[in-house]
PDB file of N, CA and C in Angstrom:
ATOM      1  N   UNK A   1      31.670  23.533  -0.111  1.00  0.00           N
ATOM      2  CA  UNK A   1      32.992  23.245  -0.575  1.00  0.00           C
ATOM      3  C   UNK A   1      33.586  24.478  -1.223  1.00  0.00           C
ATOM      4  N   UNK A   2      35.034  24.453  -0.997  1.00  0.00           N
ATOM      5  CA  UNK A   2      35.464  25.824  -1.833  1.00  0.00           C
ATOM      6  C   UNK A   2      35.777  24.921  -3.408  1.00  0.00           C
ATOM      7  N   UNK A   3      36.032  26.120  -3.733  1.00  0.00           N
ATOM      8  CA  UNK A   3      36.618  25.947  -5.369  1.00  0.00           C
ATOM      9  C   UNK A   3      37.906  25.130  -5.274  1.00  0.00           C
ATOM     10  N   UNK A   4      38.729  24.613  -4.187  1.00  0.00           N
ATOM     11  CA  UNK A   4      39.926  24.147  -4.624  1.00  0.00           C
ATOM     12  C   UNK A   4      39.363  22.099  -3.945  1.00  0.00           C
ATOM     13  N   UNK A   5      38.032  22.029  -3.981  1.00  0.00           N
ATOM     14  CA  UNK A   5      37.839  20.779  -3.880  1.00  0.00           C
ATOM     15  C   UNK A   5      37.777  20.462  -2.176  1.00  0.00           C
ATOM     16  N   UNK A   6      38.436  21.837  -1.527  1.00  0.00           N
ATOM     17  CA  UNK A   6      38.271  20.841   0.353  1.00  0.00           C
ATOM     18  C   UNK A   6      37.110  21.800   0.850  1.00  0.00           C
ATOM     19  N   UNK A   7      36.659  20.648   1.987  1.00  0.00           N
ATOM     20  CA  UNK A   7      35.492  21.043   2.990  1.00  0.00           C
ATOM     21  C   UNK A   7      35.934  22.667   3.764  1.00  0.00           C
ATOM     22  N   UNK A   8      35.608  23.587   3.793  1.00  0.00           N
ATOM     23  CA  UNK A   8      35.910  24.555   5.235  1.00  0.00           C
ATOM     24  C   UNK A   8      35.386  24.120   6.318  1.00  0.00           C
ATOM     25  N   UNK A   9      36.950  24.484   6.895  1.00  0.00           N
ATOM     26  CA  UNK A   9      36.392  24.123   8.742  1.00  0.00           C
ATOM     27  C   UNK A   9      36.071  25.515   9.316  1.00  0.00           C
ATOM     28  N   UNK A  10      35.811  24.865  10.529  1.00  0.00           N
ATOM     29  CA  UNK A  10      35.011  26.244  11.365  1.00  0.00           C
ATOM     30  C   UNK A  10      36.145  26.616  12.088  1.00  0.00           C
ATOM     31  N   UNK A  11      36.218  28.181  12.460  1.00  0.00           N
ATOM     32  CA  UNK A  11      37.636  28.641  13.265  1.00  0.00           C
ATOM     33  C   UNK A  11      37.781  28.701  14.762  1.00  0.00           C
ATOM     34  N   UNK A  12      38.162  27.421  14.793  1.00  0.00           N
ATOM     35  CA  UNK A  12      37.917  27.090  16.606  1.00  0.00           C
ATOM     36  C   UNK A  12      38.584  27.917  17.721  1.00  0.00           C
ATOM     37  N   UNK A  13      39.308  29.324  17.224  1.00  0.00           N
ATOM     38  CA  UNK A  13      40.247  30.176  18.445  1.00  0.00           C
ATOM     39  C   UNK A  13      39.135  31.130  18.270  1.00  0.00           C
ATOM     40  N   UNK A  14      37.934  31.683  17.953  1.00  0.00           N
ATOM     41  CA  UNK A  14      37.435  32.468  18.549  1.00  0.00           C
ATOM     42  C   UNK A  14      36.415  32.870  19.455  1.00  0.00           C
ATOM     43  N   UNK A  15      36.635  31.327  20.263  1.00  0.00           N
ATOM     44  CA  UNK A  15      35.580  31.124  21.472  1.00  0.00           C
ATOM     45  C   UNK A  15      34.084  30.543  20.976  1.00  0.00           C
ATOM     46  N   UNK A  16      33.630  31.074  19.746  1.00  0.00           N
ATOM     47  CA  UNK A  16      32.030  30.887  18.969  1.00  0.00           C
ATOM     48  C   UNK A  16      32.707  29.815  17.880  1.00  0.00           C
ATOM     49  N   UNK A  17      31.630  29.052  17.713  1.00  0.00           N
ATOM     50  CA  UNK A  17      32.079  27.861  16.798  1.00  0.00           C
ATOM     51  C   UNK A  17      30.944  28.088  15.827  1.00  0.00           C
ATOM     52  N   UNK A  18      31.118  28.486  14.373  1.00  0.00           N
ATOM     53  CA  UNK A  18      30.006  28.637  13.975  1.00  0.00           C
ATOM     54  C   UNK A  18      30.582  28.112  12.155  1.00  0.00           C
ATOM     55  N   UNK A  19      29.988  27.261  12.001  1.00  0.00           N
ATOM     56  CA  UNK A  19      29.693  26.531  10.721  1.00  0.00           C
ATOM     57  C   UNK A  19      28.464  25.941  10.470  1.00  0.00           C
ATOM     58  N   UNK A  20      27.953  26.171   8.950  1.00  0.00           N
ATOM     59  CA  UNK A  20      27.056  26.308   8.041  1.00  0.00           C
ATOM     60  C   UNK A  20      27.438  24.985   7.257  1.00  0.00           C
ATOM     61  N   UNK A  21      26.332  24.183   7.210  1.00  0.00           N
ATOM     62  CA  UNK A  21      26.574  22.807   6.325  1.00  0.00           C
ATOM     63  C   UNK A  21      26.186  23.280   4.985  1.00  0.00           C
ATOM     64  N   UNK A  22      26.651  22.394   3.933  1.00  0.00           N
ATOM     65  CA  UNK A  22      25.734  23.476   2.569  1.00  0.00           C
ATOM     66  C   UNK A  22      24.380  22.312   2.577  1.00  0.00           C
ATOM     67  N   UNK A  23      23.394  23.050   1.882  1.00  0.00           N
ATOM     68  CA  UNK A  23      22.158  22.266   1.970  1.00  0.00           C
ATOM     69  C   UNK A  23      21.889  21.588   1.089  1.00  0.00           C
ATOM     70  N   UNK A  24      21.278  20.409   1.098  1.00  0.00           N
ATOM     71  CA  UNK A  24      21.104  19.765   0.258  1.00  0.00           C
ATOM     72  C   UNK A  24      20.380  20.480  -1.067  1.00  0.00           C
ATOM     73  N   UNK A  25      20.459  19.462  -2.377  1.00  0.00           N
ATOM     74  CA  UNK A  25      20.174  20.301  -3.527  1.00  0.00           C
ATOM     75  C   UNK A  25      18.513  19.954  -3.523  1.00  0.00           C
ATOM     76  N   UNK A  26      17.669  20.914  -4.221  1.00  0.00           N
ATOM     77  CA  UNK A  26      16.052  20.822  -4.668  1.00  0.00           C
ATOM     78  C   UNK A  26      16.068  19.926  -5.514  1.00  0.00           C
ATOM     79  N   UNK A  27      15.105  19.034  -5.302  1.00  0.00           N
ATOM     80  CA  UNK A  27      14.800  17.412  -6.123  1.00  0.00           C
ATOM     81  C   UNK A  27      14.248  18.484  -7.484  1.00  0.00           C
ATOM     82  N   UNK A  28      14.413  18.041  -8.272  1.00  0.00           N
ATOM     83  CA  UNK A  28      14.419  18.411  -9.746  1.00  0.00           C
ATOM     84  C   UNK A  28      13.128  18.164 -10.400  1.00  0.00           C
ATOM     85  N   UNK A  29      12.260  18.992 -10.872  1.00  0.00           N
ATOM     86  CA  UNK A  29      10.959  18.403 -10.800  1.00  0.00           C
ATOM     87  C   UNK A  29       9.843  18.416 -10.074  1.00  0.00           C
ATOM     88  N   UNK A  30       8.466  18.139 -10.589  1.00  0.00           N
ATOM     89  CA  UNK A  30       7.193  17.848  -9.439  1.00  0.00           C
ATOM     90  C   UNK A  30       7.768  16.802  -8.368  1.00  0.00           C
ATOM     91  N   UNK A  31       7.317  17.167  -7.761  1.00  0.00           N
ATOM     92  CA  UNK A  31       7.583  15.955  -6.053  1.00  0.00           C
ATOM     93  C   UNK A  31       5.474  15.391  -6.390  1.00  0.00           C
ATOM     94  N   UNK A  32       4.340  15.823  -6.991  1.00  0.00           N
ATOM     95  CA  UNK A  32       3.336  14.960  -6.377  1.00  0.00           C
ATOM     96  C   UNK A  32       3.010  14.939  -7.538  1.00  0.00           C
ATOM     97  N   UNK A  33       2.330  13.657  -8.122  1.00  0.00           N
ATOM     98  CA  UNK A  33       1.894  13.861  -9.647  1.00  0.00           C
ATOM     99  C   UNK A  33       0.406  14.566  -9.803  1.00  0.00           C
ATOM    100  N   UNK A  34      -0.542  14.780 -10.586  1.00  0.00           N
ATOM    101  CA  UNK A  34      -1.448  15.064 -10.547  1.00  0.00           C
ATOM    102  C   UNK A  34      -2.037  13.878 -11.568  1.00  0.00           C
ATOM    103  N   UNK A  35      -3.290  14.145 -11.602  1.00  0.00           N
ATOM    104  CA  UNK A  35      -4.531  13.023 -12.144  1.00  0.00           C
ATOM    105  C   UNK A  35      -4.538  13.581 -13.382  1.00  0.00           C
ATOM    106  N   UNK A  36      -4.509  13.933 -13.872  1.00  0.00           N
ATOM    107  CA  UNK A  36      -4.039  14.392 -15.719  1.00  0.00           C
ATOM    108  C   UNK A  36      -2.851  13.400 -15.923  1.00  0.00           C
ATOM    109  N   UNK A  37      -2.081  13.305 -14.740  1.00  0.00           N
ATOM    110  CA  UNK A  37      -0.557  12.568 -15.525  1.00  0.00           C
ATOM    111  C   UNK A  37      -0.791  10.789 -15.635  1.00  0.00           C
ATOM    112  N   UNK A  38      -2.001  10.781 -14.805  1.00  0.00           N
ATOM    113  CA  UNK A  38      -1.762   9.489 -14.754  1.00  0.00           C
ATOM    114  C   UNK A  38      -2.958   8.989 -15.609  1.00  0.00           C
ATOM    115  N   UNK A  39      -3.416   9.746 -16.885  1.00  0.00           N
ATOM    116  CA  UNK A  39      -4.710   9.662 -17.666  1.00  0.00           C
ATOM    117  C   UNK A  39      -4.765   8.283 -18.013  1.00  0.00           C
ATOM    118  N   UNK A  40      -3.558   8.193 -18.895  1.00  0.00           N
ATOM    119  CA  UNK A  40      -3.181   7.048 -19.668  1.00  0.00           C
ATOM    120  C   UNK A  40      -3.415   5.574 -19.119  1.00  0.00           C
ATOM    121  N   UNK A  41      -3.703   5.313 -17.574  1.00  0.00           N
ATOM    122  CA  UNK A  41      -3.563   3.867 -17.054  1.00  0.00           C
ATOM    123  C   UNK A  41      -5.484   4.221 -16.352  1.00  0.00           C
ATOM    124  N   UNK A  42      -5.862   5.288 -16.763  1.00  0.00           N
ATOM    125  CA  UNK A  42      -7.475   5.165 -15.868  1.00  0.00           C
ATOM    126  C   UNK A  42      -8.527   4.011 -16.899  1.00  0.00           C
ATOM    127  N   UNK A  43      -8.053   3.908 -18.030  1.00  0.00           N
ATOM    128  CA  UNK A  43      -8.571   2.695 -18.800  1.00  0.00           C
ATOM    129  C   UNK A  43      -8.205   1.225 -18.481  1.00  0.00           C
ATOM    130  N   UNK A  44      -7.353   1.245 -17.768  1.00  0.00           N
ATOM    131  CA  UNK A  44      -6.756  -0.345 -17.743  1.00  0.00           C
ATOM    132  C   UNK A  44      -7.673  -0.787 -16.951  1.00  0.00           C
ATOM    133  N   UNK A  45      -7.565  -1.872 -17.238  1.00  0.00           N
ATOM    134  CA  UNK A  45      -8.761  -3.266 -16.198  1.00  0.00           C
ATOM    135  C   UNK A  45      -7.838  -3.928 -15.475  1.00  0.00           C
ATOM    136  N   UNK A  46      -8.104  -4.206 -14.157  1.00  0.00           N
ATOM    137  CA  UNK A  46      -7.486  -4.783 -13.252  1.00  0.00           C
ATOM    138  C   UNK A  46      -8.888  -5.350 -12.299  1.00  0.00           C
ATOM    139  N   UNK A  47      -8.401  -6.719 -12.218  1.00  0.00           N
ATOM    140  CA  UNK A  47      -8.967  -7.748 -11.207  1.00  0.00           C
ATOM    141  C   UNK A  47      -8.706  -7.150  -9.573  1.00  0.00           C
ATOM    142  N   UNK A  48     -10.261  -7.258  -9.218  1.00  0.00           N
ATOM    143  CA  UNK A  48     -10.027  -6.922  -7.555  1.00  0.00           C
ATOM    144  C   UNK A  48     -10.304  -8.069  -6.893  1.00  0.00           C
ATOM    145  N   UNK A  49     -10.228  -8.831  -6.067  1.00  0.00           N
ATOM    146  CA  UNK A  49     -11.037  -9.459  -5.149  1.00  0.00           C
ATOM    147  C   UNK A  49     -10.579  -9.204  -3.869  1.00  0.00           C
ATOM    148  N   UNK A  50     -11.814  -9.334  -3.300  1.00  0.00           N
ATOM    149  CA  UNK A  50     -11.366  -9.425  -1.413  1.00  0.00           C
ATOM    150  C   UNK A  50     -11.983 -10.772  -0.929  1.00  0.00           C
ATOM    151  N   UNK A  51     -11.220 -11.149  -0.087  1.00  0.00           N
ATOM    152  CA  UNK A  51     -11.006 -12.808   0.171  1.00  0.00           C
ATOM    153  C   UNK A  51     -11.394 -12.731   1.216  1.00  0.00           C
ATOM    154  N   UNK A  52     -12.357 -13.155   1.974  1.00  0.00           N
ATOM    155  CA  UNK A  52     -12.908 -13.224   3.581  1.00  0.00           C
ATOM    156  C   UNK A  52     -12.405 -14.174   4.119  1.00  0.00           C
ATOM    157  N   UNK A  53     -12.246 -15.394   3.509  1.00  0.00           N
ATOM    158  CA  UNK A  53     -11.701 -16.435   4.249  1.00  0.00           C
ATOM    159  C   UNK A  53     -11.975 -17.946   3.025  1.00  0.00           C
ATOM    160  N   UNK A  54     -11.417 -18.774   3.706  1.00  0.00           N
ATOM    161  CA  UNK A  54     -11.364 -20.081   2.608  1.00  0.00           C
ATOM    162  C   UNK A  54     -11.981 -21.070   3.909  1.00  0.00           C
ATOM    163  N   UNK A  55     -12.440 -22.245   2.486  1.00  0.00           N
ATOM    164  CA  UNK A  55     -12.663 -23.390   3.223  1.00  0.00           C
ATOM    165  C   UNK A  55     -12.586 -24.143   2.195  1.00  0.00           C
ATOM    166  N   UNK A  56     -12.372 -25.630   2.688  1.00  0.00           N
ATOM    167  CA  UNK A  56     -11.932 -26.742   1.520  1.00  0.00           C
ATOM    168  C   UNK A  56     -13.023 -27.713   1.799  1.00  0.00           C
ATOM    169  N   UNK A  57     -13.236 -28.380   0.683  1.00  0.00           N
ATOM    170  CA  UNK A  57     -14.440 -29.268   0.849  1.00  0.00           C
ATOM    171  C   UNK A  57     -14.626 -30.043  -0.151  1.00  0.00           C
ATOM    172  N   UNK A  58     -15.076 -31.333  -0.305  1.00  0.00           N
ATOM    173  CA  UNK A  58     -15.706 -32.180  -1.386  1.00  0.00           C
ATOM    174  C   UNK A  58     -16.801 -31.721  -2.046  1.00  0.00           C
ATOM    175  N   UNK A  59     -16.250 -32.115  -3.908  1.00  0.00           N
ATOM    176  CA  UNK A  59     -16.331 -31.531  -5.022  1.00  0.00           C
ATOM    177  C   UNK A  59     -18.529 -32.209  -4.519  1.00  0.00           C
ATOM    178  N   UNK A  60     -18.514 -33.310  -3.827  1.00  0.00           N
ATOM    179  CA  UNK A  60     -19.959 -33.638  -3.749  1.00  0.00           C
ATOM    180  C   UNK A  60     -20.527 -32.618  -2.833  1.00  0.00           C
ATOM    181  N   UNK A  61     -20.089 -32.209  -1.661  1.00  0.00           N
ATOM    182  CA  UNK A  61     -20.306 -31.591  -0.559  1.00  0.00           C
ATOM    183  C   UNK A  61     -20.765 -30.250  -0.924  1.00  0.00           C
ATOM    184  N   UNK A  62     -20.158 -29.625  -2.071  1.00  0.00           N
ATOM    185  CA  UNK A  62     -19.867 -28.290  -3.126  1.00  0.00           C
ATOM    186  C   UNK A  62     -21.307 -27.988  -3.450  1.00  0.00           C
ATOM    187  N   UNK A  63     -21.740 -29.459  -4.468  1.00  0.00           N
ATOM    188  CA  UNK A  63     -22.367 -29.477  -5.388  1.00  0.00           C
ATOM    189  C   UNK A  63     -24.283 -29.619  -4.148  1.00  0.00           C
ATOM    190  N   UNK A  64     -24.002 -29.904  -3.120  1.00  0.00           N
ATOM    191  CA  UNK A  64     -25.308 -29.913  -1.958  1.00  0.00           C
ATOM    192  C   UNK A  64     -25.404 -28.182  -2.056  1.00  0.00           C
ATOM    193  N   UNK A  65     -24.110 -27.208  -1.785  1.00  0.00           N
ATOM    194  CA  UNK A  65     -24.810 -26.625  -1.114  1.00  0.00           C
ATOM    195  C   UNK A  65     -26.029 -25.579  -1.976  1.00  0.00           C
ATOM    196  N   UNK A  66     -26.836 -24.555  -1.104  1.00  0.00           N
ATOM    197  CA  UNK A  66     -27.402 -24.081  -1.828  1.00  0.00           C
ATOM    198  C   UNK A  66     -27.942 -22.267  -1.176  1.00  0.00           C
ATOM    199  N   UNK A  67     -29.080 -21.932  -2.128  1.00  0.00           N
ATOM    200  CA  UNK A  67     -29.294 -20.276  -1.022  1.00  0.00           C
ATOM    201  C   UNK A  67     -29.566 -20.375   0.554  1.00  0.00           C
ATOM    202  N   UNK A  68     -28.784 -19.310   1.143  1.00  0.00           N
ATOM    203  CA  UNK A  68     -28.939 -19.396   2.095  1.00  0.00           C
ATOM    204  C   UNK A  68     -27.856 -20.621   3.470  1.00  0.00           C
ATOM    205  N   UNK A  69     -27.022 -21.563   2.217  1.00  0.00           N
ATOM    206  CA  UNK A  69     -26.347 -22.065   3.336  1.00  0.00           C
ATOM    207  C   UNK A  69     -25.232 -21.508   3.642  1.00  0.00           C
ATOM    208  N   UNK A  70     -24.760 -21.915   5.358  1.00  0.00           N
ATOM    209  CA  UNK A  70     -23.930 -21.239   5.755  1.00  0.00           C
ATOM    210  C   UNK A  70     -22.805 -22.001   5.975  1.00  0.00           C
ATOM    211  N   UNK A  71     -21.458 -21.381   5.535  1.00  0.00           N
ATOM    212  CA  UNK A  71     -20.557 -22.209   4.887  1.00  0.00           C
ATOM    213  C   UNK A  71     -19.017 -21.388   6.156  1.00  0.00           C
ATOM    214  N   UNK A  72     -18.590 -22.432   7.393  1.00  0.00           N
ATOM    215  CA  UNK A  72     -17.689 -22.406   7.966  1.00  0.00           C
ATOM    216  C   UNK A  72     -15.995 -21.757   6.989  1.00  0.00           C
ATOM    217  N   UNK A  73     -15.816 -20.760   7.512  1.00  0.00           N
ATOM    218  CA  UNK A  73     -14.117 -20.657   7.030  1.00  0.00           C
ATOM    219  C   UNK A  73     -13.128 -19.841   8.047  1.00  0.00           C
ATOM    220  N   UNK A  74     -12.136 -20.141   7.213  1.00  0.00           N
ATOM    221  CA  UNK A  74     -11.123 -20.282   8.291  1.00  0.00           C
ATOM    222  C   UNK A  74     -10.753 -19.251   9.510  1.00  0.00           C
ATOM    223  N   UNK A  75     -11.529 -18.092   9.025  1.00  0.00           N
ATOM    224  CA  UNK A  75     -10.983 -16.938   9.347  1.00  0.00           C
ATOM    225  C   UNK A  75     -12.243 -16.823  10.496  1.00  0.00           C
ATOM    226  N   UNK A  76     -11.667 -16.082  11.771  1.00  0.00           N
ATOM    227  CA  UNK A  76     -12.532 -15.343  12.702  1.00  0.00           C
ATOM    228  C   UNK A  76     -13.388 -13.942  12.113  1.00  0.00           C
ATOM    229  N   UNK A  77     -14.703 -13.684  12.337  1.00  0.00           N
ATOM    230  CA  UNK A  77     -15.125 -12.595  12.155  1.00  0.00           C
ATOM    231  C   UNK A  77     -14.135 -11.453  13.786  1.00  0.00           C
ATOM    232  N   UNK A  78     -14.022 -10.483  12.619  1.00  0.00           N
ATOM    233  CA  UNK A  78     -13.198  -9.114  12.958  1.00  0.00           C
ATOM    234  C   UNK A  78     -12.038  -9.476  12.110  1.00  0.00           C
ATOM    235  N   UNK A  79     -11.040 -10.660  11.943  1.00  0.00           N
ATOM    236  CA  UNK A  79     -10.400 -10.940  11.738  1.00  0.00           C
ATOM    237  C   UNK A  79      -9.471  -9.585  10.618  1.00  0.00           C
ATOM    238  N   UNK A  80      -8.851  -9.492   9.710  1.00  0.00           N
ATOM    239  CA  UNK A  80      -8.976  -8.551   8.455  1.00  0.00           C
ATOM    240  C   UNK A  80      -8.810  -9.474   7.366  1.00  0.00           C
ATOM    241  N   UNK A  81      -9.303  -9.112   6.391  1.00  0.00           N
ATOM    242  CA  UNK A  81      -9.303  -9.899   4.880  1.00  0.00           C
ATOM    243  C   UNK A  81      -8.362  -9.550   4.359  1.00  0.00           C
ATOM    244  N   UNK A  82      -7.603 -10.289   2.563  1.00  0.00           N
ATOM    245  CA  UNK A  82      -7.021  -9.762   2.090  1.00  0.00           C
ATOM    246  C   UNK A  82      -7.783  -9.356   0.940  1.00  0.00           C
ATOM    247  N   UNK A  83      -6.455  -8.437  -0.112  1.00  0.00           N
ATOM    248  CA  UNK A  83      -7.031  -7.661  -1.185  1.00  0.00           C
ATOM    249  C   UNK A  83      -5.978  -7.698  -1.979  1.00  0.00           C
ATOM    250  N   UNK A  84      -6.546  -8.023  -2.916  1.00  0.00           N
ATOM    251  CA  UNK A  84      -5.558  -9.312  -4.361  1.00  0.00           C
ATOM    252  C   UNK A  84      -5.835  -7.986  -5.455  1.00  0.00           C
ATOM    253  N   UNK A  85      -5.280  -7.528  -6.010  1.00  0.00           N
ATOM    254  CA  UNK A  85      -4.880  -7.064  -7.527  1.00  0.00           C
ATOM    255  C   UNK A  85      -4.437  -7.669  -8.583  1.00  0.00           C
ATOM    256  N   UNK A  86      -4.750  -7.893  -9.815  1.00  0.00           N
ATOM    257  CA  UNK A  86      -4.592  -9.011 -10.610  1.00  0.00           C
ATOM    258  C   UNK A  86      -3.853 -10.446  -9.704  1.00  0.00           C
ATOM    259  N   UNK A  87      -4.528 -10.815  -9.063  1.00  0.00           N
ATOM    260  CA  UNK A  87      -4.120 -12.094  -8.128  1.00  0.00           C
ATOM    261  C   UNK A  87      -2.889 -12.140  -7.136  1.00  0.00           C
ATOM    262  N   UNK A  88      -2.677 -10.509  -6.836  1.00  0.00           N
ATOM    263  CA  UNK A  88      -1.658  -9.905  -6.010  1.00  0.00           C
ATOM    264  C   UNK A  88      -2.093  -9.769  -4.888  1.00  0.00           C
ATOM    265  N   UNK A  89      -1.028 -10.021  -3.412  1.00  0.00           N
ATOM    266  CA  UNK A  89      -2.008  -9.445  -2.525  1.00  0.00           C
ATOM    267  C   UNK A  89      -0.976  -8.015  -2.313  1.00  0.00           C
ATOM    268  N   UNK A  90      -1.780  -7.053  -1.985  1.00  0.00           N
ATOM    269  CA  UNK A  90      -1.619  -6.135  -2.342  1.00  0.00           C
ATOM    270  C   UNK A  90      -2.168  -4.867  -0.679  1.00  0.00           C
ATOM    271  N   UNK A  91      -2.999  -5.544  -0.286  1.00  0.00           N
ATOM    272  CA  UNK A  91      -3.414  -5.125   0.770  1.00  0.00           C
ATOM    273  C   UNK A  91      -4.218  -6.208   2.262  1.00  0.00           C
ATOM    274  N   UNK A  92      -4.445  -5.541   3.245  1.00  0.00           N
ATOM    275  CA  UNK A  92      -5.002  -6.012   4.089  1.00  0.00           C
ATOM    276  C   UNK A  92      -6.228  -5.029   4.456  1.00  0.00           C
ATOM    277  N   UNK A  93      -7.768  -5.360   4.976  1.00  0.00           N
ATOM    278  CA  UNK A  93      -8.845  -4.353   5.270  1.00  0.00           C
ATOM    279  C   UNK A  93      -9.848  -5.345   5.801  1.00  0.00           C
ATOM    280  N   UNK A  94     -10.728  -4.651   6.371  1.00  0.00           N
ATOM    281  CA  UNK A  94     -12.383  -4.608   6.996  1.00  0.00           C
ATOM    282  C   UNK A  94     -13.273  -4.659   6.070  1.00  0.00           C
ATOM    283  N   UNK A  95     -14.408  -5.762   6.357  1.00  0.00           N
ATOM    284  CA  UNK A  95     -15.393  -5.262   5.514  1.00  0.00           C
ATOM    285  C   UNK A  95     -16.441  -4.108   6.477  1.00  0.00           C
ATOM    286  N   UNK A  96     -17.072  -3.149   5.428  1.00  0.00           N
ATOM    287  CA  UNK A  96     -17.579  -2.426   6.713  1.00  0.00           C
ATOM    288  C   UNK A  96     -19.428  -2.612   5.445  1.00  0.00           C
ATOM    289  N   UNK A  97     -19.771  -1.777   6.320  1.00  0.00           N
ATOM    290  CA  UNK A  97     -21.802  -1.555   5.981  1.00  0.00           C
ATOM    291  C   UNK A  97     -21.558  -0.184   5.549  1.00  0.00           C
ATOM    292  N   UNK A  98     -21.696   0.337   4.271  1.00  0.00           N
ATOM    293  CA  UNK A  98     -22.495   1.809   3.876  1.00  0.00           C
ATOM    294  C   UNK A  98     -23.623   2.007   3.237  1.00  0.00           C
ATOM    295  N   UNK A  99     -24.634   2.237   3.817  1.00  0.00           N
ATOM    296  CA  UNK A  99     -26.196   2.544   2.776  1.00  0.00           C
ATOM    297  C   UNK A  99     -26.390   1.398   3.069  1.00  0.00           C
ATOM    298  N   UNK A 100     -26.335   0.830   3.980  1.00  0.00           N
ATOM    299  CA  UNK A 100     -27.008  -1.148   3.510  1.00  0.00           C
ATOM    300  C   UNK A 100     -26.270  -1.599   2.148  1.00  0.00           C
ATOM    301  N   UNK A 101     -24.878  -1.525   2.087  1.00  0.00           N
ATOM    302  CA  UNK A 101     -24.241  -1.970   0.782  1.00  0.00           C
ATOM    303  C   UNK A 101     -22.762  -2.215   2.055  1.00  0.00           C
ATOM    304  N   UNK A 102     -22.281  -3.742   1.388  1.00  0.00           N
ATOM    305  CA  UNK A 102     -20.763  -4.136   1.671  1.00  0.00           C
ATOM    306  C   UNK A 102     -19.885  -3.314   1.231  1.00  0.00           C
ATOM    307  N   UNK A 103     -18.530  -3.147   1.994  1.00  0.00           N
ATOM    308  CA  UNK A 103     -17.568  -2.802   1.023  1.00  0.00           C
ATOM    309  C   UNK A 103     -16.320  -3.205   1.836  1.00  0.00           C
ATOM    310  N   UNK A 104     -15.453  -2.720   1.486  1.00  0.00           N
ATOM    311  CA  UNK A 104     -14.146  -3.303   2.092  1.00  0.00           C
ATOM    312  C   UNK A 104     -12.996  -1.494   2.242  1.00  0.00           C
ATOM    313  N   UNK A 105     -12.850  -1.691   3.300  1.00  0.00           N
ATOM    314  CA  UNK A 105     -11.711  -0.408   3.682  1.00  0.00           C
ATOM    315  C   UNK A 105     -10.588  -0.757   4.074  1.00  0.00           C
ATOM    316  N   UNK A 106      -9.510  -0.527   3.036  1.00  0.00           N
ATOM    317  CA  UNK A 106      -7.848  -0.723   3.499  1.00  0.00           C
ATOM    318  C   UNK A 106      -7.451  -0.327   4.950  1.00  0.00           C
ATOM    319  N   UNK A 107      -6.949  -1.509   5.255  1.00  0.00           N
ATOM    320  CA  UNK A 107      -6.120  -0.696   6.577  1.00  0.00           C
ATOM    321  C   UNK A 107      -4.751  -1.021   6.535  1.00  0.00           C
ATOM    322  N   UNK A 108      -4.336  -2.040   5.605  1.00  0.00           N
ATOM    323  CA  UNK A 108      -2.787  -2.196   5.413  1.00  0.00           C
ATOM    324  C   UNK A 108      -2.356  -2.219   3.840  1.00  0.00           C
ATOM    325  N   UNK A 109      -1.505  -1.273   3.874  1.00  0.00           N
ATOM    326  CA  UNK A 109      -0.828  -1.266   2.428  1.00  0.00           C
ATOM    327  C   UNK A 109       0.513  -2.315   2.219  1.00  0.00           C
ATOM    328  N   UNK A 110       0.542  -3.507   1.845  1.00  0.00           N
ATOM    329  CA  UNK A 110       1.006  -4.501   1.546  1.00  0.00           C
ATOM    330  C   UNK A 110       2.460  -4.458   0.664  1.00  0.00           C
ATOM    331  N   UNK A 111       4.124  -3.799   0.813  1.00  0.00           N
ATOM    332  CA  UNK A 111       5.185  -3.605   0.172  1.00  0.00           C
ATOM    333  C   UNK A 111       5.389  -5.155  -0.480  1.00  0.00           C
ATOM    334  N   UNK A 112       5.041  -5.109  -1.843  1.00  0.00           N
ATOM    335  CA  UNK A 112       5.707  -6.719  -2.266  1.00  0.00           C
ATOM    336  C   UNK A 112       6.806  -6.438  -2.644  1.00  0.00           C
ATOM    337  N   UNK A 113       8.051  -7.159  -2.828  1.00  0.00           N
ATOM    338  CA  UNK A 113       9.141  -7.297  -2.961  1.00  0.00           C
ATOM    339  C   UNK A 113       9.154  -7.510  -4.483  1.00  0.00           C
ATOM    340  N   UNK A 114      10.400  -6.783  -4.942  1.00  0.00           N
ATOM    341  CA  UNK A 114      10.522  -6.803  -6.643  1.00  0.00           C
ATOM    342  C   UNK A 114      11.346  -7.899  -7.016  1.00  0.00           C
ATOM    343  N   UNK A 115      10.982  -8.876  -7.653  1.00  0.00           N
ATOM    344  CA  UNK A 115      12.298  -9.649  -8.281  1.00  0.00           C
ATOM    345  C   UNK A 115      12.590  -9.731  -9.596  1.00  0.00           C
TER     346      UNK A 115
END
């Protein structure tokens, strides 16, 4: 923009058309945080669970089962589980095998809506 508030145009009689947009301005600030900044929340406690699947059943039916039984739910194996943050779901993932130990690997990051 010039100083008197209007856009310049480009000077279309000399065969070459040549105009320069101005560039956008530098975001003000770090653009990535670092792990020092975020010291303050590495103490907080937050609830994880990963949910494989549900099943519903009588409070007697409950009280039979025992080690070793195998208990039908809803979900297909491969299927993906969810992943709740203080009772949020928050993600979607796999359970996978490391070392002969379970674990669970994100494969969907879950946008909840703010209200």
């Amino acid at each position: 923009m010039s100083e008197d508030g209007k856009v310049p145009l480009p000077n279309l009689e000399g065969g070459e058309v040549a105009f320069e947009a101005p560039l956008a301005p530098e975001p003000e600030g770090p653009t990535t945080r670092i792990a020092s900044e975020l010291e303050a929340v590495f103490d907080v406690p937050v609830q994880v669970s990963a949910v494989l699947g549900r099943a519903r059943m009588d409070i007697g039916d409950l009280l039979k089962l025992g080690p070793g039984t195998v208990l039908e739910l809803d979900r297909k194996v491969g299927e993906a589980i969810d992943i709740y943050v203080n009772n949020r779901l928050v993600a979607r993932g796999e359970v996978v095998l490391v070392e002969e130990k379970l674990g669970v690997t994100m494969t969907e990051i879950i946008k909840a809506e703010r209200s």
